[in-house]
N, C-alpha and C. Protein backbone atom coordinates (compact mmCIF):
# COMPACT_ATOMS: atom_id res chain seq x y z
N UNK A 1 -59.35 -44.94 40.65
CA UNK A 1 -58.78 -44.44 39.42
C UNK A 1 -57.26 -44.69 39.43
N UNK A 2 -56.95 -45.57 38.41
CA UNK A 2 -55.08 -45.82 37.78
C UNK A 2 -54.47 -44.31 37.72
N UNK A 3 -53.41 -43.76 38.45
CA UNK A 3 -52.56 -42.63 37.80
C UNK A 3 -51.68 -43.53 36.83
N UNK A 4 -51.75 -42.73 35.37
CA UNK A 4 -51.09 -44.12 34.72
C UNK A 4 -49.14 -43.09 34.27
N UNK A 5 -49.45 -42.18 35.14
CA UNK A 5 -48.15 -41.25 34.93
C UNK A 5 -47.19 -42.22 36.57
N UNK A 6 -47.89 -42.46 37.55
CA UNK A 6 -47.06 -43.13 38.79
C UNK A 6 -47.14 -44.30 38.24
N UNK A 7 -47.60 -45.26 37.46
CA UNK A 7 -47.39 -46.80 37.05
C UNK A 7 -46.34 -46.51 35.87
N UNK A 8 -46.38 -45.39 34.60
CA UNK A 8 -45.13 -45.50 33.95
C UNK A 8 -43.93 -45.39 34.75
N UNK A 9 -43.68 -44.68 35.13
CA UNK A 9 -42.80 -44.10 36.57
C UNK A 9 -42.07 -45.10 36.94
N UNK A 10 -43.17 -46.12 37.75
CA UNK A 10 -42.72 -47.06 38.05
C UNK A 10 -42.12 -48.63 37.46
N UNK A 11 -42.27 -48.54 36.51
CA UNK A 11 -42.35 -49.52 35.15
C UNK A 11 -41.20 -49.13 34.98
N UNK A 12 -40.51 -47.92 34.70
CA UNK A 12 -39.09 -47.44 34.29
C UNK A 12 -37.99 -47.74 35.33
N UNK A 13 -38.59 -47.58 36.28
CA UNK A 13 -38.13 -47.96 37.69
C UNK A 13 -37.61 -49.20 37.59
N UNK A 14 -38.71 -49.97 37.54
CA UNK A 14 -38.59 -51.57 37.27
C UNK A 14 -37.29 -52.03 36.69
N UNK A 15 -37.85 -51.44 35.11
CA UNK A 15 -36.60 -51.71 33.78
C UNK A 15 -34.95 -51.14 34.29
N UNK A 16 -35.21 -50.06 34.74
CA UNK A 16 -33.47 -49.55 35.08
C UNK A 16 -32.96 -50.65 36.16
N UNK A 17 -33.68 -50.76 37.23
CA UNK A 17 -33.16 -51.65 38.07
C UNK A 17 -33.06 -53.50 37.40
N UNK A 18 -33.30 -53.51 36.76
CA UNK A 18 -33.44 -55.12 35.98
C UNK A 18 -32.23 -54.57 35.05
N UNK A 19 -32.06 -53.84 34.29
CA UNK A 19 -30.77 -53.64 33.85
C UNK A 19 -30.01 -53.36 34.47
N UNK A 20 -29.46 -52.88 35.52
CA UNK A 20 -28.62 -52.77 36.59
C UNK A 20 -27.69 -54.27 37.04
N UNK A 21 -29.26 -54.78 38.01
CA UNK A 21 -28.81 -56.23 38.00
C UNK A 21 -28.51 -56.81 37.29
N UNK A 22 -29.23 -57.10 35.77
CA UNK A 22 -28.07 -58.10 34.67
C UNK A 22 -26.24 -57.85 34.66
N UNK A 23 -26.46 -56.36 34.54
CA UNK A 23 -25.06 -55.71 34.36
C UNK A 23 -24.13 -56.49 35.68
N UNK A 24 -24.69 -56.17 36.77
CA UNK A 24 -23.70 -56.47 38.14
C UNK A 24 -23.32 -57.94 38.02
N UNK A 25 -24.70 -58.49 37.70
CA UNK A 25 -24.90 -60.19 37.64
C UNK A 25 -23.47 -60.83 36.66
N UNK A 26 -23.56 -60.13 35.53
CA UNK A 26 -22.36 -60.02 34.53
C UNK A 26 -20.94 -59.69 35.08
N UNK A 27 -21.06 -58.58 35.26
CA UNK A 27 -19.39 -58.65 35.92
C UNK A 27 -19.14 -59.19 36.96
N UNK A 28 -19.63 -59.93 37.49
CA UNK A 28 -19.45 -61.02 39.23
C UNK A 28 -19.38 -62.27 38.36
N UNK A 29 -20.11 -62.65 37.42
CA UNK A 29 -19.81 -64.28 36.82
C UNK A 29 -18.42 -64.55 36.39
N UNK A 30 -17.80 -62.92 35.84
CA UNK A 30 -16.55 -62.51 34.67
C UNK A 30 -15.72 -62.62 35.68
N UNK A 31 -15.61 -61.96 36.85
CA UNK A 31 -14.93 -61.65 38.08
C UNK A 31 -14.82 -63.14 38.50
N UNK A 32 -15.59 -64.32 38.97
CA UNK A 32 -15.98 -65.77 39.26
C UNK A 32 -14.76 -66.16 38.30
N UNK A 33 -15.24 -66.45 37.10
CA UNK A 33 -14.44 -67.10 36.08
C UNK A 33 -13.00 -66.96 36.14
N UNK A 34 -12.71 -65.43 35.97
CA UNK A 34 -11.65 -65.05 35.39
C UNK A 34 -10.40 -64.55 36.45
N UNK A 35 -10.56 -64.91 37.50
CA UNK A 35 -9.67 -64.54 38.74
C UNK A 35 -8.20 -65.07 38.27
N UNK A 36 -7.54 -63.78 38.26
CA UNK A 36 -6.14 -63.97 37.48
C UNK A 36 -5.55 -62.66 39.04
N UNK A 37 -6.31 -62.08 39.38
CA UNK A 37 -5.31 -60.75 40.05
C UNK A 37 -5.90 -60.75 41.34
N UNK A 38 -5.19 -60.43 42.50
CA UNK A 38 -5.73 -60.50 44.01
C UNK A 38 -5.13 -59.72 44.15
N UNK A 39 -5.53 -58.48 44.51
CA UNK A 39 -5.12 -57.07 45.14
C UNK A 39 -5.05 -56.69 46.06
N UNK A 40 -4.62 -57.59 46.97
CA UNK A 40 -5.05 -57.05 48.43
C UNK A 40 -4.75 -55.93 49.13
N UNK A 41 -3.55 -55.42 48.49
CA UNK A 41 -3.11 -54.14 48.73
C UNK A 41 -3.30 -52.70 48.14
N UNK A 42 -4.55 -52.71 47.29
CA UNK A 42 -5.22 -52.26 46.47
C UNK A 42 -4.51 -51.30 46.06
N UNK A 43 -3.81 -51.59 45.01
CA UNK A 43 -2.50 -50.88 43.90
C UNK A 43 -3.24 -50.41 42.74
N UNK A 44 -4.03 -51.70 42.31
CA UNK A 44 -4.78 -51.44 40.83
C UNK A 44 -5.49 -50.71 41.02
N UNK A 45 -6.21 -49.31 39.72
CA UNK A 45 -7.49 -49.20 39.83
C UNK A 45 -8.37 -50.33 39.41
N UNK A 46 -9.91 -50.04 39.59
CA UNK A 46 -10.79 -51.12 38.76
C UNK A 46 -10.34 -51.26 37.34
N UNK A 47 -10.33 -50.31 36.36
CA UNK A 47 -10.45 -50.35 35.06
C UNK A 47 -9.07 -51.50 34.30
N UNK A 48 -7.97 -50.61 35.32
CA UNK A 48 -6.99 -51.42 34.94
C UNK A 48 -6.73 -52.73 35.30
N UNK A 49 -7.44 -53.06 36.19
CA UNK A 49 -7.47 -54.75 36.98
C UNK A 49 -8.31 -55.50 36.43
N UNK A 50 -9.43 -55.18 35.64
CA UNK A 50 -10.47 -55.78 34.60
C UNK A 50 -9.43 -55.96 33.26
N UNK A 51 -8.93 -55.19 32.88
CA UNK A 51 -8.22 -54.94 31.32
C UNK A 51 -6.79 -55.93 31.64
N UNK A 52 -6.16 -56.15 32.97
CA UNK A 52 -5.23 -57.03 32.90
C UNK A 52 -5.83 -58.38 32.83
N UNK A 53 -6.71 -58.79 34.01
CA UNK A 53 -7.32 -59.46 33.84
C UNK A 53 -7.75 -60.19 32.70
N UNK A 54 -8.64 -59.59 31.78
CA UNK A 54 -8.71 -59.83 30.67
C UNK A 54 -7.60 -60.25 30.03
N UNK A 55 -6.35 -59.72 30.04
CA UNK A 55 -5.44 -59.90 29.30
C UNK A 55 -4.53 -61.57 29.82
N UNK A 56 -4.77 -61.47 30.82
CA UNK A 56 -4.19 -62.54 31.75
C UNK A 56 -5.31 -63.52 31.55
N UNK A 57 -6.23 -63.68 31.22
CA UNK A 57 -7.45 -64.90 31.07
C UNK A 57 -7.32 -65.26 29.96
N UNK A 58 -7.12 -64.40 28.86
CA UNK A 58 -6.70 -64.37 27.00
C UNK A 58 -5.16 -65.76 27.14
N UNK A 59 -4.37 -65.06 27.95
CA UNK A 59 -3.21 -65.56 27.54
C UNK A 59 -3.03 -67.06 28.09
N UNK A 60 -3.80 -66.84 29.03
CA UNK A 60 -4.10 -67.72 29.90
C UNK A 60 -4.52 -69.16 29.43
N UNK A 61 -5.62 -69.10 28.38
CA UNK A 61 -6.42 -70.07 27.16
C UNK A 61 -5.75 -70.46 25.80
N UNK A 62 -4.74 -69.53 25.97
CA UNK A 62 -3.80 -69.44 24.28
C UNK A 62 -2.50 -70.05 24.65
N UNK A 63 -2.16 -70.54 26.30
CA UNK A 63 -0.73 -71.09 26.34
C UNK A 63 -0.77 -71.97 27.81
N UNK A 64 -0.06 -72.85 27.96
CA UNK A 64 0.05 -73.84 29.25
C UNK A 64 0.62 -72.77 30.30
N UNK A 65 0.65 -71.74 30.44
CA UNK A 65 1.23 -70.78 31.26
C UNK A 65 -0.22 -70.00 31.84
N UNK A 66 -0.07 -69.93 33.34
CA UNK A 66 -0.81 -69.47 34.32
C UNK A 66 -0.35 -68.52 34.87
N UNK A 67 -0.29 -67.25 34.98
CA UNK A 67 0.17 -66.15 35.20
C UNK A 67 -1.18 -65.36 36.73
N UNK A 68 -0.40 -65.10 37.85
CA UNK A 68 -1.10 -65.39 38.87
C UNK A 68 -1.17 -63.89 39.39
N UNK A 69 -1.72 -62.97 40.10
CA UNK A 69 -0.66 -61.29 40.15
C UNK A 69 -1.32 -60.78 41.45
N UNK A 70 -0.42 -61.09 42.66
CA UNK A 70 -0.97 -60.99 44.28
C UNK A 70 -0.44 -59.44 44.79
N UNK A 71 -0.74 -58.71 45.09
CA UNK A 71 -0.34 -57.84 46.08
C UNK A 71 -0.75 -57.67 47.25
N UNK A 72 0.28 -57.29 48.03
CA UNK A 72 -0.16 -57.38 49.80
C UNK A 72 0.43 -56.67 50.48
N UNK A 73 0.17 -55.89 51.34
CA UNK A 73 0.32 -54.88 52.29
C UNK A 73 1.61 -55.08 53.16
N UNK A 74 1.80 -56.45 53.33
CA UNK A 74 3.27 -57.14 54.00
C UNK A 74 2.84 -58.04 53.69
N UNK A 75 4.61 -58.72 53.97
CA UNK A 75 4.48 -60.04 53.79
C UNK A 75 4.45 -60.41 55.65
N UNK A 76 4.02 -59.93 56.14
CA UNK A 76 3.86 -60.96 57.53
C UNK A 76 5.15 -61.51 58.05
N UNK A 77 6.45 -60.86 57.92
CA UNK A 77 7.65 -61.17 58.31
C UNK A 77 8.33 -62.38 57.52
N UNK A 78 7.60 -62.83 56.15
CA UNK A 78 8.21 -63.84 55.67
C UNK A 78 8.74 -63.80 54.26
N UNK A 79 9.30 -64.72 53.86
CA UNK A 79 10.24 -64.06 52.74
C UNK A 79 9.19 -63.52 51.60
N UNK A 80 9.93 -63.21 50.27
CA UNK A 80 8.54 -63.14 49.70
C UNK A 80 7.92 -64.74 48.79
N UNK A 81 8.72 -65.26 48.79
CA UNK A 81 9.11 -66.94 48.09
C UNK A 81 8.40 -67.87 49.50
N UNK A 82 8.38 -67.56 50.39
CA UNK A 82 7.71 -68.50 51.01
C UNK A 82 6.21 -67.64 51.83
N UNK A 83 5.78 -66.43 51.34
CA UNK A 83 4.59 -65.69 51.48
C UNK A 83 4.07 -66.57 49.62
N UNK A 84 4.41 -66.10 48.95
CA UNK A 84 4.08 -66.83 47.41
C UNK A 84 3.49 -68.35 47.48
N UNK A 85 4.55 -69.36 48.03
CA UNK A 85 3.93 -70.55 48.65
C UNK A 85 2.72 -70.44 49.19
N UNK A 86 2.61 -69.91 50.20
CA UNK A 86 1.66 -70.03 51.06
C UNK A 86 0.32 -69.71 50.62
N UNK A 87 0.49 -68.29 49.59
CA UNK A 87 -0.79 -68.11 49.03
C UNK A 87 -0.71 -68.77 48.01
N UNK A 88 -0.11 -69.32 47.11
CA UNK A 88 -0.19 -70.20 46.20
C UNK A 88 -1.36 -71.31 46.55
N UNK A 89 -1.05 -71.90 47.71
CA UNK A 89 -1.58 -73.37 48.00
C UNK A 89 -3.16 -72.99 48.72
N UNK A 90 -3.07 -71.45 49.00
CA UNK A 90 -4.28 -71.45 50.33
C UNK A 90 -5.46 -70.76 48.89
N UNK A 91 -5.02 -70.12 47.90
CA UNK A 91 -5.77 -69.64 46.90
C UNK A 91 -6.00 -70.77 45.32
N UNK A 92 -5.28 -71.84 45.89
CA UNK A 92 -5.57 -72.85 44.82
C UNK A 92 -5.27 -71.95 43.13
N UNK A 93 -4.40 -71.68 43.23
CA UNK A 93 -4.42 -71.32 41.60
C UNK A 93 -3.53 -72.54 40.68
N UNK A 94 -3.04 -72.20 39.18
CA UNK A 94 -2.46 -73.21 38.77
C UNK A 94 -2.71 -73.98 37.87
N UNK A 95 -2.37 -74.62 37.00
CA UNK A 95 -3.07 -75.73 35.93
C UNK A 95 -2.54 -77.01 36.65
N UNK A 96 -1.39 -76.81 37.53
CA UNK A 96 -1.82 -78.01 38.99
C UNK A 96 -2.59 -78.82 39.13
N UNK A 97 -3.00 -79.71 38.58
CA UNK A 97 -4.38 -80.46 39.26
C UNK A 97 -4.56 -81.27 40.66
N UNK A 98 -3.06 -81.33 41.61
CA UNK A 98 -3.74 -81.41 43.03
C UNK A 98 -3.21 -80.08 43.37
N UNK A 99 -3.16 -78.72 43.22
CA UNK A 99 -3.50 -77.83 43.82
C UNK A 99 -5.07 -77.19 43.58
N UNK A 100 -5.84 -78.03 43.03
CA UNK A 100 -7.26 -77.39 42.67
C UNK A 100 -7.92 -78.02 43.94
């Protein structure tokens, strides 16, 4: 005999977790795409690092200007102009086309 109250159950189960994953699947493609901010020193909250982001990907498509936004815990004893270099070239950012 089917309990058909443990198969709805589970069916809902199913559906929440399949909407879950689309959702995550979605903001990791957006996150992929749209990498404008590296936080390493984790300054931003989420909300506000999505909403710059956004804002920095917008401006980003509307002008020859690449706007890049690193934070870091130290600079590793080096200036901050030649820490900038360094992640510049090792994170490939840029409308650069041999820094891609």
């Amino acid at each position: 005999m089917v309990n058909k109250g443990n198969i709805t159950f589970n069916l809902r189960r199913i559906y929440f977790a399949g909407l879950l994953l689309i959702f995550l699947l979605q903001a990791l493609s957006y996150a992929l795409q749209n990498k404008h901010i590296y936080d390493n020193a984790d300054i931003l909250s989420g909300p506000d690092e999505l909403k710059l982001g956004k804002t920095l990907s917008e401006y980003d498509k509307a002008s020859d200007v690449d706007i890049e936004i690193l934070t870091v815990k130290t600079l590793k004893g080096q200036t901050p102009s030649d820490h900038a270099d360094v992640m510049y070239k090792s994170l490939k950012v840029g409308k650069n086309p041999s820094n891609s």
